[in-house]
Protein backbone atom coordinates (compact mmCIF):
# COMPACT_ATOMS: atom_id res chain seq x y z
CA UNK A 1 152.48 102.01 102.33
CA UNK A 2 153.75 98.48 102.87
CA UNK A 3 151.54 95.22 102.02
CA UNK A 4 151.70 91.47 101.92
CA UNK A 5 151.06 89.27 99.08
CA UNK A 6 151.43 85.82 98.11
CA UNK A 7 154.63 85.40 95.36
CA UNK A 8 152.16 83.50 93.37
CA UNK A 9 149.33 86.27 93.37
CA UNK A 10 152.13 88.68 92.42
CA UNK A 11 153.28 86.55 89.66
CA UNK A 12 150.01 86.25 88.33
CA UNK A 13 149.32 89.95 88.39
CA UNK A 14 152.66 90.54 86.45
CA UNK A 15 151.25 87.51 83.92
CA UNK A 16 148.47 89.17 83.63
CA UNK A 17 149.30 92.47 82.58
CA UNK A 18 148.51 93.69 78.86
CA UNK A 19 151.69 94.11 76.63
CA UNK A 20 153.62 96.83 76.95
CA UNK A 21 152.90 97.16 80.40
CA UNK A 22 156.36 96.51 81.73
CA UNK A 23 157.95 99.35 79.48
CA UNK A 24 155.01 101.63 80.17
CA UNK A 25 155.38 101.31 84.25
CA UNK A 26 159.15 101.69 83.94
CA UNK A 27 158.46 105.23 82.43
CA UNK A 28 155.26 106.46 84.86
CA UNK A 29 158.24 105.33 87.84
CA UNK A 30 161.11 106.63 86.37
CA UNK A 31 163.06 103.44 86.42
CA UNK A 32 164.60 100.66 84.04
CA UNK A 33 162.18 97.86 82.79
CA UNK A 34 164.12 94.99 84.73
CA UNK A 35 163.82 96.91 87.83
CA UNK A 36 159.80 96.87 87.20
CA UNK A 37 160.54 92.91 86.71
CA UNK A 38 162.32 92.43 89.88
CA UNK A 39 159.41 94.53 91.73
CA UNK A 40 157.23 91.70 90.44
CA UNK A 41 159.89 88.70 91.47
CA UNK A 42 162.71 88.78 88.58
CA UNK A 43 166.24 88.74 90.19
CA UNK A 44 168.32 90.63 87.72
CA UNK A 45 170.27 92.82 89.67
CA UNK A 46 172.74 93.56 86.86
CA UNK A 47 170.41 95.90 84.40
CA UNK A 48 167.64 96.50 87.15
CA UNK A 49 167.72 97.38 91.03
CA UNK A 50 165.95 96.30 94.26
CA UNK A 51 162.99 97.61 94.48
CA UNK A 52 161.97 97.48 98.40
CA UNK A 53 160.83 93.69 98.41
CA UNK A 54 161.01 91.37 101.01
CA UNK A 55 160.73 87.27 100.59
CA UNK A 56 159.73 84.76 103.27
CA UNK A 57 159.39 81.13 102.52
CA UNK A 58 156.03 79.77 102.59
CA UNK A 59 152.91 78.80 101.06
CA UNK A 60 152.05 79.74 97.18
CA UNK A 61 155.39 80.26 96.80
CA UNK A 62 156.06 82.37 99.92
CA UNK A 63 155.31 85.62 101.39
CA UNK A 64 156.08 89.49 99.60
CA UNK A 65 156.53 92.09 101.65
CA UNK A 66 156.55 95.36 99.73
CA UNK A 67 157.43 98.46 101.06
CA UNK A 68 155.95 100.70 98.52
CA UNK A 69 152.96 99.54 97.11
CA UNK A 70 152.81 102.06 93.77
CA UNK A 71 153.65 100.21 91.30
CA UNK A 72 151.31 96.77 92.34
CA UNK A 73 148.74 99.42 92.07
CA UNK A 74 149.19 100.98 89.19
CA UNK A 75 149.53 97.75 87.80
CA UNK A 76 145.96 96.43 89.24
CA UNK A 77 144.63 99.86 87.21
CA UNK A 78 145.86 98.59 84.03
CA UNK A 79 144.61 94.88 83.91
CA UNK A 80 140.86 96.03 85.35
CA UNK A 81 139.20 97.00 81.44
């Protein structure tokens, strides 16, 4: 399912996720940890890999367009208590 976000709203969900999230999500999706960074904005394409991401320029630091919308939502699960 694809969905549209603000950079900065995706930023802060990435800021605002308890430690160990990053490793933890990398594991549930079967992918490297700076591939779980670059989902959330990072642009190491060296150690990680595109993740289905699209930029525009624009307001709050542009528009997201994700294709897959898994790992933003598993990532809302673990910052709710």
């Amino acid at each position: 399912m694809t969905s549209k976000i603000t950079f900065n709203e995706l930023r802060k969900i990435k800021d605002s996720l308890p430690d160990g999230s990053i490793k933890k999500l990398a594991q549930e999706f079967a992918v490297s940890e700076e591939t779980v960074r670059n989902y959330f904005g990072g642009a190491n394409y060296v150690k990680g890999s595109t993740v289905g991401i699209h930029m525009e320029p624009g307001p709050n630091g542009g528009i997201v367009l994700l294709d897959d919308t898994a790992i933003l939502d598993r990532a809302k699960e673990l910052i709710e208590p």
